[in-house]
Protein backbone atom coordinates (compact mmCIF):
# COMPACT_ATOMS: atom_id res chain seq x y z
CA UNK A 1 -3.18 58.61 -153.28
CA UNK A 2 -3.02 54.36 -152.78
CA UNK A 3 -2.28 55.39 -148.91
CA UNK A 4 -5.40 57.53 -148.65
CA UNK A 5 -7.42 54.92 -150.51
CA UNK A 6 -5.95 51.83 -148.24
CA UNK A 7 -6.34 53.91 -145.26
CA UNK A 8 -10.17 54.83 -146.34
CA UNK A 9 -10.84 51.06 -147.02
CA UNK A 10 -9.41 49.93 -143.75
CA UNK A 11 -11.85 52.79 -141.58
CA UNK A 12 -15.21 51.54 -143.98
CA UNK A 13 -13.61 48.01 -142.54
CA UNK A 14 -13.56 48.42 -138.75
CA UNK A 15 -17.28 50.66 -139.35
CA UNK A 16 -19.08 47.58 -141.18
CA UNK A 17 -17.75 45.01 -138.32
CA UNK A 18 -18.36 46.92 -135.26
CA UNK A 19 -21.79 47.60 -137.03
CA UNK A 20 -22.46 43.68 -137.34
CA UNK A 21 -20.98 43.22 -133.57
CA UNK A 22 -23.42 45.84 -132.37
CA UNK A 23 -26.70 43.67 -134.66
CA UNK A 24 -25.85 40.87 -133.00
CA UNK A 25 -25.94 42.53 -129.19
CA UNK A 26 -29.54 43.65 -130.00
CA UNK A 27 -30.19 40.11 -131.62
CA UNK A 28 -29.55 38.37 -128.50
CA UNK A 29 -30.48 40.98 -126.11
CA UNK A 30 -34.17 40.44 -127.87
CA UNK A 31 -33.90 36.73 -127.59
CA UNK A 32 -33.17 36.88 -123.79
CA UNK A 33 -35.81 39.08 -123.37
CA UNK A 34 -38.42 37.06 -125.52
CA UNK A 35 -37.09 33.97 -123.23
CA UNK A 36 -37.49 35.89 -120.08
CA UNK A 37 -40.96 36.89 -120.94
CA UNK A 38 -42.26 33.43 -122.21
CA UNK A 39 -39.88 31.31 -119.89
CA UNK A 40 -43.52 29.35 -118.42
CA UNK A 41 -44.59 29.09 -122.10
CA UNK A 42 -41.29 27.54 -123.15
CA UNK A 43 -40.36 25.03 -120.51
CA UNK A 44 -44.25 23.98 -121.01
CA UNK A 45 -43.55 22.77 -124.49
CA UNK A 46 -40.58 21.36 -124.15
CA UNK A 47 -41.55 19.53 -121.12
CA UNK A 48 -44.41 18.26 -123.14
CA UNK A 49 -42.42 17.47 -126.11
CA UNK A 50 -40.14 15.29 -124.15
CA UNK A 51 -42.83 13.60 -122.64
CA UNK A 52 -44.11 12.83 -125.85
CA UNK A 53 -41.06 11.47 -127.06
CA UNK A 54 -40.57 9.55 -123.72
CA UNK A 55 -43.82 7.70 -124.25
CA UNK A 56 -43.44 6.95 -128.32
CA UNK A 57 -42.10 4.23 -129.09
CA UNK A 58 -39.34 6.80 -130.82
């Protein structure tokens, strides 16, 4: 019975992580895509941050 019960925890085990491996694939996949489709928006604002901060007296 403890074997069956260790050997039930260990499957729920490998399930949950290769669950959370496979959230964070589709987490970054949409990040790259988000940054692919606003790459001219992006490198606009931080060019203009840094310019900002260039031309404070930061």
């Amino acid at each position: 019975m403890k074997e069956l019960q260790l050997r039930i925890k260990n499957e729920l085990l490998k399930r949950r992580s290769g669950m959370e491996l496979v959230q964070v694939a589709i987490l970054i996949a949409i990040a790259v895509t988000l940054g692919l489709i606003f790459k001219t928006q992006i490198t606009s604002f931080v060019n203009g941050v840094f310019k900002n901060l260039n031309g404070s007296k930061f």
